[in-house]
Protein backbone atom coordinates (compact mmCIF):
# COMPACT_ATOMS: atom_id res chain seq x y z
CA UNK A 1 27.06 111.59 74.31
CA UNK A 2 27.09 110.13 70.97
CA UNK A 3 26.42 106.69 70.40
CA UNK A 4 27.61 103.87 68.14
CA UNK A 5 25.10 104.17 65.44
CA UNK A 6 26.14 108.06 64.85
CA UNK A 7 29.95 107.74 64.79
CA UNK A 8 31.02 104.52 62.22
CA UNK A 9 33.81 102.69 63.10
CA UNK A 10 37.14 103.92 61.44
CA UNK A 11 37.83 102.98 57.62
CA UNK A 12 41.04 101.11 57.34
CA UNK A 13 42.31 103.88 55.30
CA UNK A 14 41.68 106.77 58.28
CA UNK A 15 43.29 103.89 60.26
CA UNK A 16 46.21 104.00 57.95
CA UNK A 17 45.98 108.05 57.88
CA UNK A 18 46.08 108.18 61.98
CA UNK A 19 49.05 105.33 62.28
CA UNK A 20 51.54 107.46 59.90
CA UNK A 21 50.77 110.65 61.49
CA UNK A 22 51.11 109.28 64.85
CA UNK A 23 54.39 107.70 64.27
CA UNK A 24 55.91 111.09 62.20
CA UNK A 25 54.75 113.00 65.48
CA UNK A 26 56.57 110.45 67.43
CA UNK A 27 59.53 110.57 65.49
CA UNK A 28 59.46 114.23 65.82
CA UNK A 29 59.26 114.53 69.34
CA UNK A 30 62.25 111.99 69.93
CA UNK A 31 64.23 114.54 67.49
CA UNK A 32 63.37 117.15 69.88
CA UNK A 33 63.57 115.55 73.47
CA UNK A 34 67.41 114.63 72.46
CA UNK A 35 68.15 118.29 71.86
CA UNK A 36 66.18 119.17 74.60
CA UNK A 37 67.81 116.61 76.92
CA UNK A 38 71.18 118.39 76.34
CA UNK A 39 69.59 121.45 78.51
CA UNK A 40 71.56 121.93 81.50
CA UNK A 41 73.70 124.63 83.34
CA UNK A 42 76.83 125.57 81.99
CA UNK A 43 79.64 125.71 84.06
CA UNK A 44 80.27 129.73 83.63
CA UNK A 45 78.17 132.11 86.02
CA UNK A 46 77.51 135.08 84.38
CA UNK A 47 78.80 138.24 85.59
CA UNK A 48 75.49 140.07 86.04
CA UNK A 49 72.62 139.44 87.82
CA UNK A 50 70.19 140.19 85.07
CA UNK A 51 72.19 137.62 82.76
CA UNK A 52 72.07 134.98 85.22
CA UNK A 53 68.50 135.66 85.99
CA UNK A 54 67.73 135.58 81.97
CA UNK A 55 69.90 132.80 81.70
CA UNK A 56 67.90 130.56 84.51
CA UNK A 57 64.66 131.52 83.42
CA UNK A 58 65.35 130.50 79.29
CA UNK A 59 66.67 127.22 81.35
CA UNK A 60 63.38 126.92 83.17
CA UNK A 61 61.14 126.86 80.15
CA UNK A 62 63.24 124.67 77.92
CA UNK A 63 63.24 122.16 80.66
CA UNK A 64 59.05 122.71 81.19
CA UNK A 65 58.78 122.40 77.53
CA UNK A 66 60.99 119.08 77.93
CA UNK A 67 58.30 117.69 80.13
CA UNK A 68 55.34 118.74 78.32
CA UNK A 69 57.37 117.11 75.28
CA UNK A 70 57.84 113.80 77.39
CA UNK A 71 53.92 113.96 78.48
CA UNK A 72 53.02 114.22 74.71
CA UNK A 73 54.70 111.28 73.59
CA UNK A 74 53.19 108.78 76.16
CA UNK A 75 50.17 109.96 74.37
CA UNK A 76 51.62 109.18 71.42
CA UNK A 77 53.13 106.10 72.46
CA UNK A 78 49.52 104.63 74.06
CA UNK A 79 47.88 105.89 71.07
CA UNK A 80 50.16 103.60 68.97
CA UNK A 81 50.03 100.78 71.41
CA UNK A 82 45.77 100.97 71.18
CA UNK A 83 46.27 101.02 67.24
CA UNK A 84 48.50 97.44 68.02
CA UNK A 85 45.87 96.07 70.09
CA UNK A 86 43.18 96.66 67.98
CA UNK A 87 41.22 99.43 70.64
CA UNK A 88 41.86 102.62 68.81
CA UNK A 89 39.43 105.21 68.03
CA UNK A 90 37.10 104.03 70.89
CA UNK A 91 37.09 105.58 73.82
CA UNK A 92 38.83 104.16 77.14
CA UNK A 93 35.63 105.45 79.36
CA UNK A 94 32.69 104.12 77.60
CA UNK A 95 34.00 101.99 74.63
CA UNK A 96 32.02 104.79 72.49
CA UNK A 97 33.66 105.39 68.81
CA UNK A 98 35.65 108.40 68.42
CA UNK A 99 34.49 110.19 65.29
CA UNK A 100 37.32 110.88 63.01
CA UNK A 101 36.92 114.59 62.52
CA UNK A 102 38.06 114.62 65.78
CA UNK A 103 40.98 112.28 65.47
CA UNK A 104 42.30 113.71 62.52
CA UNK A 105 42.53 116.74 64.77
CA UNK A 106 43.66 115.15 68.04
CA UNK A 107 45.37 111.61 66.94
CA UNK A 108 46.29 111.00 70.14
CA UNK A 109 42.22 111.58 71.70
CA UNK A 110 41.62 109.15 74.41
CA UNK A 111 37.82 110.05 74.60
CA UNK A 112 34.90 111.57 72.39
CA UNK A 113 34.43 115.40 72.25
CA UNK A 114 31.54 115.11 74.84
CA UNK A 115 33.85 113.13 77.44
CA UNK A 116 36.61 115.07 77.13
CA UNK A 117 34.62 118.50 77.39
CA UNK A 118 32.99 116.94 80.81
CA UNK A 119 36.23 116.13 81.95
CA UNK A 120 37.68 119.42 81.75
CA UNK A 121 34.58 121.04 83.13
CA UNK A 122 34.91 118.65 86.08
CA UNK A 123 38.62 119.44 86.21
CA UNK A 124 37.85 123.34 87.12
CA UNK A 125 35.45 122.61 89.78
């Protein structure tokens, strides 16, 4: 894992950098989840099978895309909320800076590259 003295804290600039992007993704996303909240069944059955079948399944993924779209923006939202607090860019397991290569790719990163790569190898075991 990397330590303190290899990844400097974040510049008040970067800071800056990460805050706008965060909130323009937020902003985006709340765009989205109202059109996406307007997903539900219509009142009509189509005639065919097929069309009802294509009909449920379109439903389906607009409502999984929904939730993925809801998951992303509590990341969003606690990224923000660390930002507030004055605990961003460190990571919530070992307090560890988070290098800001890899925010600027992954604003919302709650842990370095090294944590998060263990975590998903422990996640397939």
């Amino acid at each position: 894992m990397a330590h303190s003295e290899d990844t400097p804290p974040l510049k008040a600039a970067q800071l800056s950098t990460l805050h706008k992007r965060l909130l323009a993704e937020r902003s985006r996303l709340q765009g989205q989840e109202s059109a996406l909240s307007t997903v539900r069944e219509t009142g009509e059955r189509a005639a065919d099978e097929m069309d009802q079948a294509e009909a449920s399944l379109g439903q389906h993924e607009a409502l999984g895309r929904a939730a993925h779209d809801r998951a992303h923006l509590g990341e969003i939202e606690r990224a923000i909320a660390r930002i507030d607090a004055g605990a961003y860019g460190v990571s919530e397991l070992s307090g560890e800076p988070i290098g800001y290569a890899r925010l600027s790719a992954v604003p919302w990163a709650r842990f370095t590259v090294a944590e998060q790569e263990e975590l998903e190898r422990a996640g397939r075991r």
